[in-house]
C-alpha atoms as a PDB file:
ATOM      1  CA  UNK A   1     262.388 179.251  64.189  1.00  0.00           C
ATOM      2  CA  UNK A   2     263.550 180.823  67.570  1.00  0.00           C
ATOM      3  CA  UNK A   3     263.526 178.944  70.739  1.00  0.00           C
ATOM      4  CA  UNK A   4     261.137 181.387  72.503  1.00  0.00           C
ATOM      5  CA  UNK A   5     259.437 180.344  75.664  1.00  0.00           C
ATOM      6  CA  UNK A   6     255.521 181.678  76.206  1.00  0.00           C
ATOM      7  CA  UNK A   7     254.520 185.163  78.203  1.00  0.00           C
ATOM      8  CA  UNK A   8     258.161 186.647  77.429  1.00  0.00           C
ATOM      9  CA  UNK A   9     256.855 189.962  75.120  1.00  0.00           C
ATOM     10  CA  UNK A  10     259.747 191.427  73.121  1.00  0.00           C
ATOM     11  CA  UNK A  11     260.160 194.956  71.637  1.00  0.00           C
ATOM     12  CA  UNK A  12     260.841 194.710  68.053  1.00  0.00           C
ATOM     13  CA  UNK A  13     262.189 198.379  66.692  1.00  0.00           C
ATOM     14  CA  UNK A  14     261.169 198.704  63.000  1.00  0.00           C
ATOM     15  CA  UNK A  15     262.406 201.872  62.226  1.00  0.00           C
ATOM     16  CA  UNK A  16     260.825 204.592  64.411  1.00  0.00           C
ATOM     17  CA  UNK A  17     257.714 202.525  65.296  1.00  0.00           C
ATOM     18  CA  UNK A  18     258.274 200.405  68.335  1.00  0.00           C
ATOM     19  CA  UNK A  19     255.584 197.469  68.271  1.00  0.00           C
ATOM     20  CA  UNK A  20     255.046 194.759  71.331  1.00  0.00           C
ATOM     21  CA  UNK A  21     255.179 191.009  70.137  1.00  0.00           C
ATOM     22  CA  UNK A  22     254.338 187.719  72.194  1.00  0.00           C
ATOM     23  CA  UNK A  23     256.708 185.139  72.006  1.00  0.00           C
ATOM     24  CA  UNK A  24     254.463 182.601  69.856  1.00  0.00           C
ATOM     25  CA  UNK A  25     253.743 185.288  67.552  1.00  0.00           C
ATOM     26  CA  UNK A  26     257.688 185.786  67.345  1.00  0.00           C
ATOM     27  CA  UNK A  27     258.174 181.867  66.759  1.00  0.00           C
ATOM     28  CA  UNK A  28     256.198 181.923  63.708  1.00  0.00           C
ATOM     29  CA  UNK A  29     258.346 184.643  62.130  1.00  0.00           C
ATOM     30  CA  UNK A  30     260.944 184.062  59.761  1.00  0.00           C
ATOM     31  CA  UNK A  31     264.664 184.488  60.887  1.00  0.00           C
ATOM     32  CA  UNK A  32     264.826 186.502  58.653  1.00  0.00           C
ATOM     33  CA  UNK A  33     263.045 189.326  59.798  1.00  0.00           C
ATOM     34  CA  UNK A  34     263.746 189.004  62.747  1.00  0.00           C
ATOM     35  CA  UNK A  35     266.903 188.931  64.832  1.00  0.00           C
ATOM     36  CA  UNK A  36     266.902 188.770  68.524  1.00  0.00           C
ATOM     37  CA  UNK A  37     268.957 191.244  70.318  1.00  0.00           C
ATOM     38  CA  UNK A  38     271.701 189.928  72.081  1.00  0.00           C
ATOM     39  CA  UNK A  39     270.350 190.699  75.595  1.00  0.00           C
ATOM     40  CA  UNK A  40     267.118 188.889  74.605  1.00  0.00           C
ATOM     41  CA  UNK A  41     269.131 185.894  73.213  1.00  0.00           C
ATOM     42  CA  UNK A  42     270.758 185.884  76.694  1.00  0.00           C
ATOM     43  CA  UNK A  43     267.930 185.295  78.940  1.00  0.00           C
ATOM     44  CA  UNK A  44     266.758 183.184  76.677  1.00  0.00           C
ATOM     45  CA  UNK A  45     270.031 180.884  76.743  1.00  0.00           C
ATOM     46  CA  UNK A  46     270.348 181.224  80.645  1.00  0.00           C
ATOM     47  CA  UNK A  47     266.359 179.242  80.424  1.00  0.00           C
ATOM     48  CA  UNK A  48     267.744 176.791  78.675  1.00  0.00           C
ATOM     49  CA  UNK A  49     270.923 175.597  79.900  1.00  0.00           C
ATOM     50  CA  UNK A  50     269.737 173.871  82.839  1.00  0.00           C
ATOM     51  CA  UNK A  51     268.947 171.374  80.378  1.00  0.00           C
ATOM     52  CA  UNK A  52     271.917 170.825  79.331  1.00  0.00           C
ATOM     53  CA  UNK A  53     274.399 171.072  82.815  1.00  0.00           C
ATOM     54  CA  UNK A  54     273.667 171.221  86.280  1.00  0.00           C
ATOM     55  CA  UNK A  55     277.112 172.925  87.402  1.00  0.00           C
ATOM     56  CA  UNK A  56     276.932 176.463  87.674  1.00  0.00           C
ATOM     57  CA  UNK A  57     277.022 178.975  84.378  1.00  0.00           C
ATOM     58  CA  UNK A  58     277.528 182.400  83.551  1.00  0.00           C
ATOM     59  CA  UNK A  59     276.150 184.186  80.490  1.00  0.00           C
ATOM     60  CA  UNK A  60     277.378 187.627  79.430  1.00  0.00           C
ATOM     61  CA  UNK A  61     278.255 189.851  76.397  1.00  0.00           C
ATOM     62  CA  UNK A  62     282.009 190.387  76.010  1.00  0.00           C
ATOM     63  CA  UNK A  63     283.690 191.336  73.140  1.00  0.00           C
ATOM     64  CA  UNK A  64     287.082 190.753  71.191  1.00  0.00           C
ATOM     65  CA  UNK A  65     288.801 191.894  68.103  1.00  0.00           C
ATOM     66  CA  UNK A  66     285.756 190.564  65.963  1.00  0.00           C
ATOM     67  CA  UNK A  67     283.095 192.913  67.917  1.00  0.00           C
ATOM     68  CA  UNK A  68     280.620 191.935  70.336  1.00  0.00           C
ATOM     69  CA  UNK A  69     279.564 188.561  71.112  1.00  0.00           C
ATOM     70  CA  UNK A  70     277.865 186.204  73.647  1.00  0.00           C
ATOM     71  CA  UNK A  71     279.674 184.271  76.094  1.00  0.00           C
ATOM     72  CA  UNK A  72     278.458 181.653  78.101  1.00  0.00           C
ATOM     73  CA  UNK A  73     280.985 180.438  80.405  1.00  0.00           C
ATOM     74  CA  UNK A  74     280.327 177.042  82.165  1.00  0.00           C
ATOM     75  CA  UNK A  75     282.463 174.706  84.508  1.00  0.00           C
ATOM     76  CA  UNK A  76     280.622 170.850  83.185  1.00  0.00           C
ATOM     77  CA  UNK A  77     283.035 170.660  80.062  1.00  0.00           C
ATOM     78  CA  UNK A  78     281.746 167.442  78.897  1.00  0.00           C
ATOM     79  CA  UNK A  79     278.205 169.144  77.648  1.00  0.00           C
ATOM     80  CA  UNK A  80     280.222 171.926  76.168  1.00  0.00           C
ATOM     81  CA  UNK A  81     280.416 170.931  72.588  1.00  0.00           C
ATOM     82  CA  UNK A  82     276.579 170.148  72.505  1.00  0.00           C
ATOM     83  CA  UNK A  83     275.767 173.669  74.146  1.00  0.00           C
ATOM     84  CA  UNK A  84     277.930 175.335  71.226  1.00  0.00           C
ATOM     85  CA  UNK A  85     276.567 173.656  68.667  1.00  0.00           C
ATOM     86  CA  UNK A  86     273.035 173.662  69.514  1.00  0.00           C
ATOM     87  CA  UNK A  87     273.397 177.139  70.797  1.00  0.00           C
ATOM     88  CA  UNK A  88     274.720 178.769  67.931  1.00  0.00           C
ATOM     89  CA  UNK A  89     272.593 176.808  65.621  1.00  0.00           C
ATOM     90  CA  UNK A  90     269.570 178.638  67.001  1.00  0.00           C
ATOM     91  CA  UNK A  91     271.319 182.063  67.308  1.00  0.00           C
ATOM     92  CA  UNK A  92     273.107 181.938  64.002  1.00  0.00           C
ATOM     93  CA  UNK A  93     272.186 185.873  63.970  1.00  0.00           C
ATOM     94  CA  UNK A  94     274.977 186.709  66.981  1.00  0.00           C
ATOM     95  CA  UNK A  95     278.350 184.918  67.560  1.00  0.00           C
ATOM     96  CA  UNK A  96     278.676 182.664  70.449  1.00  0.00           C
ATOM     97  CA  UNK A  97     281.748 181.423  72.600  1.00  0.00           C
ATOM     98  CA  UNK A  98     281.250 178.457  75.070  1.00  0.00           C
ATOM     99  CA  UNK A  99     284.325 179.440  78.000  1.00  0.00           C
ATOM    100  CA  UNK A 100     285.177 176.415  79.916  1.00  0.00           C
ATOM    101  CA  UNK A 101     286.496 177.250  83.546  1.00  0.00           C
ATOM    102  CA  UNK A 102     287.511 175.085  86.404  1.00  0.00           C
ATOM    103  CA  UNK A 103     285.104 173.754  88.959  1.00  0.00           C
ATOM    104  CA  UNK A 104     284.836 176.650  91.405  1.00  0.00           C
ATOM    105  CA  UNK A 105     285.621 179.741  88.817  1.00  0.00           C
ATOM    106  CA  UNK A 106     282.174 180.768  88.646  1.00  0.00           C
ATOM    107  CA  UNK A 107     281.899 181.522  92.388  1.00  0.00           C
ATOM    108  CA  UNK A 108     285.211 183.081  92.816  1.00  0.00           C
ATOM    109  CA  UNK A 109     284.153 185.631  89.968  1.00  0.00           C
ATOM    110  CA  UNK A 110     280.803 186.708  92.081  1.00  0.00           C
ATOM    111  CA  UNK A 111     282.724 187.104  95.163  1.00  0.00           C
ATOM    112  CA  UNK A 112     284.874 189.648  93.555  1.00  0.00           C
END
């Protein structure tokens, strides 16, 4: 199941037709048939991780060698092993990094 919160609507594209979903009818889906774009997956990380740290994050796609992926970049390193795992456990559909910075990272990179 996805980790969808209620009132977010998604656009699923299935083929040409483009058809408006809530999020519980998305949670009762299949994985399957289903996989979140990576945009989507992002907002719905950046919801969640307050749960997990209170020091500041960043969430963005990047990409490597490998392709595309999601990076979530956070400067609490002692959570960071939990937000992988659980993270990419319910987003097994895109590939996930966890980027640990030093305290004060996050802010220098906005001011730029």
């Amino acid at each position: 199941m996805y980790n969808v919160r209620e009132g977010i609507t998604f656009m699923l594209y299935t083929g040409t037709v483009v058809k408006r979903e809530s999020a519980a009818t998305l949670s009762r889906k299949s994985k399957a048939t289903i996989s979140l774009r990576k945009r989507d997956a992002i907002e719905l990380i950046k919801a969640d991780l307050p749960e997990y740290t209170s020091a500041p994050f960043f969430v963005e796609i990047t990409s490597d060698d490998g392709g595309a992926l999601i990076q979530i970049t956070v400067e609490d390193h002692k959570n960071a092993p939990k937000i992988l795992d659980d993270f990419s456990s319910q987003y097994k559909s895109h590939r996930l990094v966890v980027l640990k910075v030093p305290e004060g990272y996050i802010e220098g990179m906005k001011n730029e």
